[in-house]
Protein backbone atom coordinates (compact mmCIF):
# COMPACT_ATOMS: atom_id res chain seq x y z
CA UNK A 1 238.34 -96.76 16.36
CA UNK A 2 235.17 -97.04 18.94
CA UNK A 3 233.89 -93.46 19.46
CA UNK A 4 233.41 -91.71 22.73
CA UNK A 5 231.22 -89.12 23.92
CA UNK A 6 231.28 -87.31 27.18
CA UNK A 7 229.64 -84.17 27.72
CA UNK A 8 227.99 -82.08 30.29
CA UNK A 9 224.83 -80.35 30.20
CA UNK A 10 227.30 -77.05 30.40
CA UNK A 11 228.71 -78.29 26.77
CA UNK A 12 225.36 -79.29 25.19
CA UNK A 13 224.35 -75.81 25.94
CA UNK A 14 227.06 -74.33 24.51
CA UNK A 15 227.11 -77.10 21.24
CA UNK A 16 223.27 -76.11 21.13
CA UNK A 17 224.10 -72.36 21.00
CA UNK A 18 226.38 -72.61 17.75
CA UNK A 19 224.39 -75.34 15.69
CA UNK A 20 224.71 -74.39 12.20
CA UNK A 21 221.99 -72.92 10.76
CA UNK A 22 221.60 -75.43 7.67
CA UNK A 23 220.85 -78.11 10.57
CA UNK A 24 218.14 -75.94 12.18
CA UNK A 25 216.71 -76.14 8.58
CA UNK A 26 216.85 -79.58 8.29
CA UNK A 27 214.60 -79.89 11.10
CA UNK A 28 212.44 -76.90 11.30
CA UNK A 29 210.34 -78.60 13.51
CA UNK A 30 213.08 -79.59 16.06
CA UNK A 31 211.71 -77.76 19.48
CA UNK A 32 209.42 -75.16 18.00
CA UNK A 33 206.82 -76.35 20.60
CA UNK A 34 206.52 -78.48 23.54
CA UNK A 35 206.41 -82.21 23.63
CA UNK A 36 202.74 -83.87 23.68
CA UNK A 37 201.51 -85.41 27.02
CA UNK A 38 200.39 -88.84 26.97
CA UNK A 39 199.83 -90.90 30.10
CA UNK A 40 201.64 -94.36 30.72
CA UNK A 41 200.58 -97.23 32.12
CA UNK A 42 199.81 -101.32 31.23
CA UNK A 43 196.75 -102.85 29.40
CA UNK A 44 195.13 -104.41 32.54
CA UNK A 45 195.24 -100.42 33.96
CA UNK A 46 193.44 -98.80 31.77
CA UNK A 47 190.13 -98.70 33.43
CA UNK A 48 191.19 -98.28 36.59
CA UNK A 49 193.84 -95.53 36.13
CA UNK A 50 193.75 -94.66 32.22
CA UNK A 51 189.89 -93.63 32.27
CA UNK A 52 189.78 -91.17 35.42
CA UNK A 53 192.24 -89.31 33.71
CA UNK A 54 192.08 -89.38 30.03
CA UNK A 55 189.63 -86.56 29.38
CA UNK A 56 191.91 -83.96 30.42
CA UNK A 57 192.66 -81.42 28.05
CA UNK A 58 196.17 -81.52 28.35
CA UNK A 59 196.77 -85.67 27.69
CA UNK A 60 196.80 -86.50 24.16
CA UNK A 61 196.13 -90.03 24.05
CA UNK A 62 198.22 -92.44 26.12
CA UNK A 63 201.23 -95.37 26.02
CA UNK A 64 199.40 -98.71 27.07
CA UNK A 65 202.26 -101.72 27.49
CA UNK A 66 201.19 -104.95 26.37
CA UNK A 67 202.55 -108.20 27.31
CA UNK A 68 203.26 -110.67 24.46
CA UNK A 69 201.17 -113.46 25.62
CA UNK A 70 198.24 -111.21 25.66
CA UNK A 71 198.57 -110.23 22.21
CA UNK A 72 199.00 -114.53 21.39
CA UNK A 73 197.62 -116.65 23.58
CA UNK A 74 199.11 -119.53 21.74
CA UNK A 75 200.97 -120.12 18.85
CA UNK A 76 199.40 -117.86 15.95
CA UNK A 77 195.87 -117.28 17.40
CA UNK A 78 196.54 -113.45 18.00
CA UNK A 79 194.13 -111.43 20.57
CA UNK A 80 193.93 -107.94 19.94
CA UNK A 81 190.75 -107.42 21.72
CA UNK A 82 192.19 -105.70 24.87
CA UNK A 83 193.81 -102.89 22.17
CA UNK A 84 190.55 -102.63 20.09
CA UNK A 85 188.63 -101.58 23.25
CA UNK A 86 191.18 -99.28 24.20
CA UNK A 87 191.59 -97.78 20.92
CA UNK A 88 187.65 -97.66 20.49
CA UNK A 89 187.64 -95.95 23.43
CA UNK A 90 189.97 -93.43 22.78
CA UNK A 91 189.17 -92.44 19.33
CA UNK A 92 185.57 -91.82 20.62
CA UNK A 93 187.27 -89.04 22.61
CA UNK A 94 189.38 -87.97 20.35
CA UNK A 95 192.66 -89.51 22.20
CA UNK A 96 196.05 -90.78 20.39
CA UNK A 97 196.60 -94.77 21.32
CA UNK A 98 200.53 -95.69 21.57
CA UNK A 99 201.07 -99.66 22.19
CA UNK A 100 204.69 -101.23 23.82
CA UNK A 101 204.58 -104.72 23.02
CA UNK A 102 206.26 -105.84 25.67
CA UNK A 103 208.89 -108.97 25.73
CA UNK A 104 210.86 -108.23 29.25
CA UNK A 105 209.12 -108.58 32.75
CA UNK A 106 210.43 -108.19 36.14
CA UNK A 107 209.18 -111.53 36.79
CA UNK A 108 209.14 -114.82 36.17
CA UNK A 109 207.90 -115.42 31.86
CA UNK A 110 204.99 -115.70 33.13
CA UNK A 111 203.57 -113.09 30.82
CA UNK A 112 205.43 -114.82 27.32
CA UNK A 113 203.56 -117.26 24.90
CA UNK A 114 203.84 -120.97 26.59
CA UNK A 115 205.17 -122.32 23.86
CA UNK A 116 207.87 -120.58 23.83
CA UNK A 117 209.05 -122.07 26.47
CA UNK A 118 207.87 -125.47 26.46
CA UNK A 119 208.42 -126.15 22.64
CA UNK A 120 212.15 -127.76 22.51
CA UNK A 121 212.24 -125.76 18.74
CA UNK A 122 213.29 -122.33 21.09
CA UNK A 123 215.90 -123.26 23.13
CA UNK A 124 214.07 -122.33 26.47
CA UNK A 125 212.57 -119.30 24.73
CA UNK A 126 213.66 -116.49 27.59
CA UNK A 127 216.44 -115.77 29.21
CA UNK A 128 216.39 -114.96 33.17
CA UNK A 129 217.55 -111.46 33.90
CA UNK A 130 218.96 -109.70 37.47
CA UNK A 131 217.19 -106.85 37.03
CA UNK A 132 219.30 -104.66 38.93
CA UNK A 133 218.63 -101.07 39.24
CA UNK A 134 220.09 -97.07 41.03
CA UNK A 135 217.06 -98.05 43.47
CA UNK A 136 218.51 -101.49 44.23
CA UNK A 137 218.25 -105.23 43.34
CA UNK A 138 215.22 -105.97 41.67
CA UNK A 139 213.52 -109.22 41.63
CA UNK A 140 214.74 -111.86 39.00
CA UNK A 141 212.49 -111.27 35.56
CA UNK A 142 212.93 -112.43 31.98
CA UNK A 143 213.89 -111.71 28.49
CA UNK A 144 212.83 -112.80 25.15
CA UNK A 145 215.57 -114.89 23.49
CA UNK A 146 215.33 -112.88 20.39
CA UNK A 147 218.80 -113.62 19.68
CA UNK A 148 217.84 -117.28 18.90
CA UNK A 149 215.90 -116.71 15.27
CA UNK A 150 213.55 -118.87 15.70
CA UNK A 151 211.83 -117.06 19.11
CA UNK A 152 212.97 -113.78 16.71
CA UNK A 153 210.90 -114.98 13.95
CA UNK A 154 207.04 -115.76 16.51
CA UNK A 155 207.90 -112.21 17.88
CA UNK A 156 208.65 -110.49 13.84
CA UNK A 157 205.33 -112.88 13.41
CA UNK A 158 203.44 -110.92 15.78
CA UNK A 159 204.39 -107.33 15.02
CA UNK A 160 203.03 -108.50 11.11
CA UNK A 161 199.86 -109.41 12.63
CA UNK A 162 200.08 -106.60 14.83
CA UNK A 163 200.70 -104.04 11.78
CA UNK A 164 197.58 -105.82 9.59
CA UNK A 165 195.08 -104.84 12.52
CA UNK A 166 196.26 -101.63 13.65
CA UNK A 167 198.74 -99.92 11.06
CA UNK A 168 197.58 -96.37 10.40
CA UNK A 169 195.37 -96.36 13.42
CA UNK A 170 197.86 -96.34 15.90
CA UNK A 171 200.29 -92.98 16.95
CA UNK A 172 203.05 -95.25 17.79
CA UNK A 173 204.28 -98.78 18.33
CA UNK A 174 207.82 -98.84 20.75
CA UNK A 175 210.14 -101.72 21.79
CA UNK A 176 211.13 -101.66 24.88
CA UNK A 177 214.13 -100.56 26.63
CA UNK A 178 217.46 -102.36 25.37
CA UNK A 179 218.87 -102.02 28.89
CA UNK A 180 218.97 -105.81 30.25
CA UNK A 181 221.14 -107.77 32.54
CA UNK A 182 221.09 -111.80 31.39
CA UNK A 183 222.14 -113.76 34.31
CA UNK A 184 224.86 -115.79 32.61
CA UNK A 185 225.30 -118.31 34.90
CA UNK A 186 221.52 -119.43 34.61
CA UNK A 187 221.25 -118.84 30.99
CA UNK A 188 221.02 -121.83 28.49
CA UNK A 189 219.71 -120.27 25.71
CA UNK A 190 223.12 -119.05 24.16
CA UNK A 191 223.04 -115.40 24.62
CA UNK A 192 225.69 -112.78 23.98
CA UNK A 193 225.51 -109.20 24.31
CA UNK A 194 226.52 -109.30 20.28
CA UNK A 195 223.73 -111.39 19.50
CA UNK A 196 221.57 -109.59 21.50
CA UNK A 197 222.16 -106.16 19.88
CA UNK A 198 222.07 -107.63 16.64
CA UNK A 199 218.69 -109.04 17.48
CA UNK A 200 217.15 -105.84 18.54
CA UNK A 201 218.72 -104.15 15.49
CA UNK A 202 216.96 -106.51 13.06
CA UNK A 203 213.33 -106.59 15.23
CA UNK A 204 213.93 -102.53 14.50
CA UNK A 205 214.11 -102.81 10.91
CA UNK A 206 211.03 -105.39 10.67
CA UNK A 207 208.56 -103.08 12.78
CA UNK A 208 209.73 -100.08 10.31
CA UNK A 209 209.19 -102.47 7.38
CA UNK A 210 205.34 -103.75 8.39
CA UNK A 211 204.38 -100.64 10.11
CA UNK A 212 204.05 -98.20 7.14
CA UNK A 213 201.68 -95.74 8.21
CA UNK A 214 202.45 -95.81 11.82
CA UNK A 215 205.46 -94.89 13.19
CA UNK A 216 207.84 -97.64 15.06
CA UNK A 217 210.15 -96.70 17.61
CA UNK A 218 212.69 -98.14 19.41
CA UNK A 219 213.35 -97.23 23.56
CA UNK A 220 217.22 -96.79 23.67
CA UNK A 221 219.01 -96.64 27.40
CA UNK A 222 221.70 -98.82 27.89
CA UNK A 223 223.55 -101.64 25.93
CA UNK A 224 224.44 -104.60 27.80
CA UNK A 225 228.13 -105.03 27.82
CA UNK A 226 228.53 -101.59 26.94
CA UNK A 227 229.55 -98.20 28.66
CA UNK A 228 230.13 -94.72 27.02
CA UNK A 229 229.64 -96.40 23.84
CA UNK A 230 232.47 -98.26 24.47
CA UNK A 231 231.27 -100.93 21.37
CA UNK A 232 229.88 -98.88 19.44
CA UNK A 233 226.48 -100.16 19.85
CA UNK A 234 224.93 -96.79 21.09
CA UNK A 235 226.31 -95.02 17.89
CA UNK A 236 225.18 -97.45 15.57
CA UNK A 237 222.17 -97.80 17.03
CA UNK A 238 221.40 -93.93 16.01
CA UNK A 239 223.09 -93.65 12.45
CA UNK A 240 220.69 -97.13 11.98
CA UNK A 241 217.34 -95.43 13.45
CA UNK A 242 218.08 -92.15 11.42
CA UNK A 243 219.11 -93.91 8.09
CA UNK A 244 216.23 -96.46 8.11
CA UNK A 245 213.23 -93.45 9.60
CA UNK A 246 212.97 -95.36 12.85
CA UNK A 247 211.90 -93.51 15.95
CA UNK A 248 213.41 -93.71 19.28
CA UNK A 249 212.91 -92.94 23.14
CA UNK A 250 213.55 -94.49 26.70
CA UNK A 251 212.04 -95.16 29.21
CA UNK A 252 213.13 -92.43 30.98
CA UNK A 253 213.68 -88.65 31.35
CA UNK A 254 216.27 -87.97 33.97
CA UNK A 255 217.81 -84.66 33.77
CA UNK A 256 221.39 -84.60 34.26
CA UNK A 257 221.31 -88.26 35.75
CA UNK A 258 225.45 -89.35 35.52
CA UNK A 259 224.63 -92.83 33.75
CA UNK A 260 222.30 -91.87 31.36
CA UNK A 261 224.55 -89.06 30.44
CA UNK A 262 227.18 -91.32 29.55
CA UNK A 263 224.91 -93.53 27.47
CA UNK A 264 222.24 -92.75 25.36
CA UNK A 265 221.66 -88.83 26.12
CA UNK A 266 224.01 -87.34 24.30
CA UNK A 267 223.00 -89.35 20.98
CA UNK A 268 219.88 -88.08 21.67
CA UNK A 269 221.01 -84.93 21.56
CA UNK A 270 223.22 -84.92 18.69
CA UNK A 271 220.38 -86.30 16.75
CA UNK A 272 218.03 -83.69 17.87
CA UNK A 273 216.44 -83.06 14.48
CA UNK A 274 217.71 -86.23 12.87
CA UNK A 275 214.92 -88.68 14.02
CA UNK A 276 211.10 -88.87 12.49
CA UNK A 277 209.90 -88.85 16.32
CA UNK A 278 211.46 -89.11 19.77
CA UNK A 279 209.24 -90.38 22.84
CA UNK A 280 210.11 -90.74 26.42
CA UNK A 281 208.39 -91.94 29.24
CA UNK A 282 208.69 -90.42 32.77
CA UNK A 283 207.73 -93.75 34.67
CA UNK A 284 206.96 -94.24 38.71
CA UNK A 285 210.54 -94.89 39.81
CA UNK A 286 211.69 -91.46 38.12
CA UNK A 287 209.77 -89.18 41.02
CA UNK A 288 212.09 -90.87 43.30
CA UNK A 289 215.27 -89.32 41.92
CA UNK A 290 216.73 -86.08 43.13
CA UNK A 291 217.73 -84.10 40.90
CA UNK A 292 221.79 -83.36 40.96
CA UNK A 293 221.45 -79.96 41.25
CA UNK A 294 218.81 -78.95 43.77
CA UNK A 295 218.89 -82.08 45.85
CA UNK A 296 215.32 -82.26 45.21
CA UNK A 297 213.00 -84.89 43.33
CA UNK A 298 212.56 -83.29 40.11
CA UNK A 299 210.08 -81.24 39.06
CA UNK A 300 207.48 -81.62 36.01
CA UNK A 301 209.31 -78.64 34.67
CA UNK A 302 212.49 -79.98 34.78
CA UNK A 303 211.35 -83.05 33.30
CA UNK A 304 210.18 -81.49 30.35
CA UNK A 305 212.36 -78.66 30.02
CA UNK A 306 215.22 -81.57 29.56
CA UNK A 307 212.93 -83.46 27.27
CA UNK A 308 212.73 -80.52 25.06
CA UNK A 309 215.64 -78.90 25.18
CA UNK A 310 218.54 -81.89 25.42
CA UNK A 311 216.87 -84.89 24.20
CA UNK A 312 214.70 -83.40 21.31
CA UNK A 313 211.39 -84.79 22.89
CA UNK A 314 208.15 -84.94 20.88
CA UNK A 315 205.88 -87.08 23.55
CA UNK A 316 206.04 -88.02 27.07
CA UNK A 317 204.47 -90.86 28.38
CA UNK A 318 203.52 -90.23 31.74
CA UNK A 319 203.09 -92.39 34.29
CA UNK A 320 199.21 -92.43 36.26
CA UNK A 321 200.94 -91.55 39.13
CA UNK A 322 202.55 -88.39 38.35
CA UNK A 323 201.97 -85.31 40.99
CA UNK A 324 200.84 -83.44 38.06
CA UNK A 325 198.14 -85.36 36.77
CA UNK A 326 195.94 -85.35 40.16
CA UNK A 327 195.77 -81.24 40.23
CA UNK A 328 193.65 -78.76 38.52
CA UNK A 329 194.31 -78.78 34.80
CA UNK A 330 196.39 -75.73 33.79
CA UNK A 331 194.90 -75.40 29.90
């Protein structure tokens, strides 16, 4: 039988308040202080809105995304140059470097290897997407086809390489989100939302298996084809990340937000504890959203009183943009 989960912030409260105490000492870590602060934003950013504010004595480091094609500009001749500079940068200052390799744009695939897509082996190599959002339609992007085994295998390929450079060095290396929307009618590369979560499953366990000294995570939101766990994807996708010491996170913190709380948030929650490391962005279109209960956008302390609290945040990646960031520093 699929398994459900529904609860308000009202009943994680009250859930929270009568955790037994063996698992508070299975995680004596588990929201004894508050998460890190790391800002977010892409590789071709970093001078222009990483460096202004990456001495600050509150940022720890920060999330850079990185496309795939400018990690290999063609097939196996890797570029890591634009994350040694970073990273050279950084450690000079004492800063942590987290890397999201990135496979999904909302844009054309532009931004994936071109022979991917050119190379009859792959099938097409990406899959368009509608990319539709709360804030509206968004424009058509693109998706890896990591369900087909051979794109699967150049993108395990490149998280090998990726691990050989920069394992141990490195606070973090994410996937992104698993929310997507594959427009069906355009796709020829034989996509299903079973394939799909079995692809993202597998990429999971390689980056845990070549990254040994740095941790891997996985971003968690939404499952296509999937609601409330309604396939069992979301469920599995936890006891899998816990069982095999894979960390996860999302792209972002939304406190009390309807949909996420009837997707990934209350896994989160329930495996508060349960994960080696839990990282969330708060990302540009988040400081748009009202919160539910005042009306009102939310507030940094909402953002990472939630974090803390509900989803058992260690790090949040912020995004350049955040009100925060551009006042006085506060430690």
């Amino acid at each position: 039988m699929l398994m459900t989960i529904t609860l308000s912030a009202a009943a994680w409260t009250a859930a929270s308040a009568s955790e037994s105490s063996s698992a508070k000492d299975s995680a004596p870590s588990a929201g004894a202080k508050p998460p890190a602060n790391y800002l977010y934003a892409s590789i071709g950013d970093f001078d222009a809105n990483v460096k202004p504010l990456i001495d600050r004595p509150d940022i720890a480091g920060v999330q850079l995304v990185v496309p795939w094609k400018a990690l290999e500009r063609k097939k196996d001749q890797y570029d890591f140059s634009s994350v040694d500079q970073a990273l050279t940068y950084l450690r000079a200052r004492h800063k942590k470097l987290f890397i999201q390799v990135q496979d999904r744009f909302f844009a054309p695939p532009t931004r994936l290897p071109g022979y991917l897509l050119s190379d009859p082996k792959y099938q097409g190599g990406a899959a368009p997407t509608k990319n539709e959002n709360g804030l509206g339609p968004g424009q058509p992007g693109t998706v890896a086809a990591q369900w087909n085994p051979e794109v699967r295998g150049r993108f395990q390929h490149l998280l090998k390489a990726l691990a050989q450079r920069f394992d141990g060095r490195l606070a973090g290396v994410n996937l992104p989100e698993t929310a997507t929307e594959v427009d069906k009618e355009k796709d020829h590369t034989g996509y299903s939302d079973d394939a799909y979560f079995s692809a993202e499953l597998a990429n999971m366990a390689y980056g845990k298996k070549v990254f040994t000294r740095t941790p891997f995570i996985q971003y968690v939101n939404f499952w296509p084809g999937e609601w409330n766990n309604s396939r069992n994807y979301m469920q599995r996708t936890f006891e899998f990340a816990a069982s095999h010491g894979i960390g996860l996170g999302g792209p972002d913190i939304l406190p009390d937000r309807p949909a996420q709380m009837q997707n990934s948030y209350p896994f989160f929650h329930k495996y508060r504890g349960k994960l080696p490391l839990v990282a969330m962005a708060v990302q540009e279109p988040d400081f748009q959203y009202k919160s539910p209960r005042t009306k009102k956008p939310y507030t940094r302390k909402e953002f990472t009183d939630f974090g803390k609290n509900t989803l058992g945040v260690d790090a949040i990646f912020w995004a350049t943009s955040a009100p925060w960031l551009h006042q006085p520093t506060t430690r």
